[in-house]
C-alpha atoms as a PDB file:
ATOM      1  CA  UNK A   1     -28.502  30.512  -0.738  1.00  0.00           C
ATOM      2  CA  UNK A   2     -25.819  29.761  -3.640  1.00  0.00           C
ATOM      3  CA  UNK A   3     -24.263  26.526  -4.863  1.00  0.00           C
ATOM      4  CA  UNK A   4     -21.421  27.833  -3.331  1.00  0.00           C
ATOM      5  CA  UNK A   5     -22.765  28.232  -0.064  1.00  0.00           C
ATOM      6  CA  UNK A   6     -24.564  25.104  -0.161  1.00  0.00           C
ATOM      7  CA  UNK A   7     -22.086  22.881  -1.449  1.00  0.00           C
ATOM      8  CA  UNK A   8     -19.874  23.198   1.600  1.00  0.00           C
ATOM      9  CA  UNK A   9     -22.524  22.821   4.356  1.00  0.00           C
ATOM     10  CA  UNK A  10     -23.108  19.597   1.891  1.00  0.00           C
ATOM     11  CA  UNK A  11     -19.967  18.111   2.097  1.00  0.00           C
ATOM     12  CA  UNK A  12     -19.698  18.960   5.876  1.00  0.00           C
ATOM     13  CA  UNK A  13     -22.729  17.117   6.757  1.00  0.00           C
ATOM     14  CA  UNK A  14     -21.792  13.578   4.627  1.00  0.00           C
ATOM     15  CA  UNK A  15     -18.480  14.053   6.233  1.00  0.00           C
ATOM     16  CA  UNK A  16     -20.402  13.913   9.676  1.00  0.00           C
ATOM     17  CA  UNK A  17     -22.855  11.227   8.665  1.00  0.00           C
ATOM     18  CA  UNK A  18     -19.838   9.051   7.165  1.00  0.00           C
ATOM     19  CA  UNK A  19     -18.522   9.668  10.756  1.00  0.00           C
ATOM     20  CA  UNK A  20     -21.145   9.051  12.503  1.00  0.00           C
ATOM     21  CA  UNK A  21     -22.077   5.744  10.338  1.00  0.00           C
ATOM     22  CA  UNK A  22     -17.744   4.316  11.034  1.00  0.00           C
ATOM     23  CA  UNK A  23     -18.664   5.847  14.739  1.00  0.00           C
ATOM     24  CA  UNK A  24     -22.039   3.519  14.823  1.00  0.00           C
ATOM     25  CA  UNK A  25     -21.139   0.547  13.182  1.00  0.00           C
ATOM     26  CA  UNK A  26     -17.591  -0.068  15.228  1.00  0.00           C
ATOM     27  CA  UNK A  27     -19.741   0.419  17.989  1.00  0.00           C
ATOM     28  CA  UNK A  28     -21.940  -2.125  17.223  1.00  0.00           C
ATOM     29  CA  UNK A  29     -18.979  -4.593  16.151  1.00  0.00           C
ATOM     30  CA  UNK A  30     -17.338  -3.900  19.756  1.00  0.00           C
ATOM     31  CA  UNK A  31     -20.936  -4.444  21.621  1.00  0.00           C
ATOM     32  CA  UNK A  32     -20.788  -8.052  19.213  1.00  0.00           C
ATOM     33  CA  UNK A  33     -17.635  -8.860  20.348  1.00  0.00           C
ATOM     34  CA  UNK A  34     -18.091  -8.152  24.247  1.00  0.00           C
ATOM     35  CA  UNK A  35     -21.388 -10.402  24.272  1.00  0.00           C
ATOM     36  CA  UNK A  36     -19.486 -12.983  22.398  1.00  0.00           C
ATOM     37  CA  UNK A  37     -16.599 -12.967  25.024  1.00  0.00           C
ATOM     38  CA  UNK A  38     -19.185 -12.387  27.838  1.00  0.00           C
ATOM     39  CA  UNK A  39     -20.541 -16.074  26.347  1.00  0.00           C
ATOM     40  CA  UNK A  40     -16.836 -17.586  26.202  1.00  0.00           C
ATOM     41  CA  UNK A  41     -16.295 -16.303  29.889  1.00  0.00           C
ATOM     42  CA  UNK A  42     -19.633 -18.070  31.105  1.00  0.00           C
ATOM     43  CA  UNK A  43     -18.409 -20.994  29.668  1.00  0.00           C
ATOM     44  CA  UNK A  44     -15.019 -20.693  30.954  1.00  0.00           C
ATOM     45  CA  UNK A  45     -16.708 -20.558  34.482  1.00  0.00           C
ATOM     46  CA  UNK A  46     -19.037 -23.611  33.986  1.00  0.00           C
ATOM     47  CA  UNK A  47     -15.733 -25.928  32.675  1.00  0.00           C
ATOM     48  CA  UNK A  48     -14.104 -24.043  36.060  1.00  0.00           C
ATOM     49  CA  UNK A  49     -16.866 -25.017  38.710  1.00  0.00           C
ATOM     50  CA  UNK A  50     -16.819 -28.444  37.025  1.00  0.00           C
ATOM     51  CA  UNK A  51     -13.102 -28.965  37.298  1.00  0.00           C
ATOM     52  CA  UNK A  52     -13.428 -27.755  40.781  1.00  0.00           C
ATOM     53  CA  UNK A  53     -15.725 -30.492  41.697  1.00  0.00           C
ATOM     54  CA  UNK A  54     -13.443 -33.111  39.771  1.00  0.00           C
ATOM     55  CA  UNK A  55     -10.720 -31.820  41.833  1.00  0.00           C
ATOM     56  CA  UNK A  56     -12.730 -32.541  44.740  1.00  0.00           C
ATOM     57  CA  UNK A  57     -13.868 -36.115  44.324  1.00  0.00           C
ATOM     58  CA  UNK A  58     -10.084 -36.886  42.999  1.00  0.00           C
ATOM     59  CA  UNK A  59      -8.935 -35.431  46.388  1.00  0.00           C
ATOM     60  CA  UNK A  60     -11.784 -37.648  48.393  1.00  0.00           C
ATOM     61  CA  UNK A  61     -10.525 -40.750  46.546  1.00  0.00           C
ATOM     62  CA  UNK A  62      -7.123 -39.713  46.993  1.00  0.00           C
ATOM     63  CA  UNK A  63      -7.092 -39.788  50.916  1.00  0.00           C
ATOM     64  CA  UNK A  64      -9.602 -42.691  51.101  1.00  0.00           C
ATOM     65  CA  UNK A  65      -6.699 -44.388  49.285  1.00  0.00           C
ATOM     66  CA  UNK A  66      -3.922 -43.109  51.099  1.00  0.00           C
ATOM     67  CA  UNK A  67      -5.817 -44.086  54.436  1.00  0.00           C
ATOM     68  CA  UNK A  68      -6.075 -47.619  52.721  1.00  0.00           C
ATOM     69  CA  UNK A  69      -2.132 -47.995  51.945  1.00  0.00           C
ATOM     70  CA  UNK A  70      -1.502 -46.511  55.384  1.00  0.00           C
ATOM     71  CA  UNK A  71      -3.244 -49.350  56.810  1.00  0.00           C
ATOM     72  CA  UNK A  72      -2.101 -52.186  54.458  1.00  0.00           C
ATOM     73  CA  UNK A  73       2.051 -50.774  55.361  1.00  0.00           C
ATOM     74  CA  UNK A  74       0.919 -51.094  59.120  1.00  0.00           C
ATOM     75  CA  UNK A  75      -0.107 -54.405  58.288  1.00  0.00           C
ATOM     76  CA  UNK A  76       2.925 -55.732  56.934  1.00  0.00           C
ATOM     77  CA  UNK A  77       5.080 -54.246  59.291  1.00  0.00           C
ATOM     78  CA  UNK A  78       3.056 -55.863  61.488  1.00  0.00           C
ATOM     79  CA  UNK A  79       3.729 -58.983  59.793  1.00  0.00           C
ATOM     80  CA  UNK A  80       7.342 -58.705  59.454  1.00  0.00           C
ATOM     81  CA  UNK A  81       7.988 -58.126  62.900  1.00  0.00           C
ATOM     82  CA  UNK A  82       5.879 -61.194  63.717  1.00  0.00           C
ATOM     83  CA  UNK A  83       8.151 -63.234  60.883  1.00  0.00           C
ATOM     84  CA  UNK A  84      11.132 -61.826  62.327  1.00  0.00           C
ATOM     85  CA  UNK A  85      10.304 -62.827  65.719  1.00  0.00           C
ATOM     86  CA  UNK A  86       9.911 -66.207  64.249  1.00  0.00           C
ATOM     87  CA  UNK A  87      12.708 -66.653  62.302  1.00  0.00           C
ATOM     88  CA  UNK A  88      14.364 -65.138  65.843  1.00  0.00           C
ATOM     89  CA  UNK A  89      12.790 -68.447  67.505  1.00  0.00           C
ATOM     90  CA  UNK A  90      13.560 -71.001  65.032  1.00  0.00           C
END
């Protein structure tokens, strides 16, 4: 073969490895990038689940509360009708 035969099969094959090296190595920057938004999205769902159970336990406390002010209003109702029927009497 001549240098002129050669030098084109040359530069066609460091074009293709230069391609092949940009191909490979934004591959491997994309593959980086996934597993470190794979990580951020597992930790996304652990703070999720947790908040979940927060919102749970607020909820319990909420309605044990709300049953307890329920209960206290019937009691002074309760009590105001019995002043009112006093105040009636005297």
């Amino acid at each position: 073969m001549t240098p002129e035969q050669i030098i084109p099969i040359l530069i066609t094959a460091s074009v293709c490895f230069i391609g092949w090296s940009v191909t490979a190595g934004l591959y491997r920057r994309e593959k980086d990038k996934n597993k470190d938004l794979q990580l951020e999205n597992s930790d996304l769902i652990d703070r999720n689940i947790c908040l979940q159970d927060e919102v749970k336990e607020s909820n319990k406390a909420y309605l044990k509360l709300n049953s307890r002010m329920n209960n206290a209003l019937d009691l002074l109702e309760t009590q105001n009708g019995l002043l009112n029927e006093n105040n009636i009497k005297h």
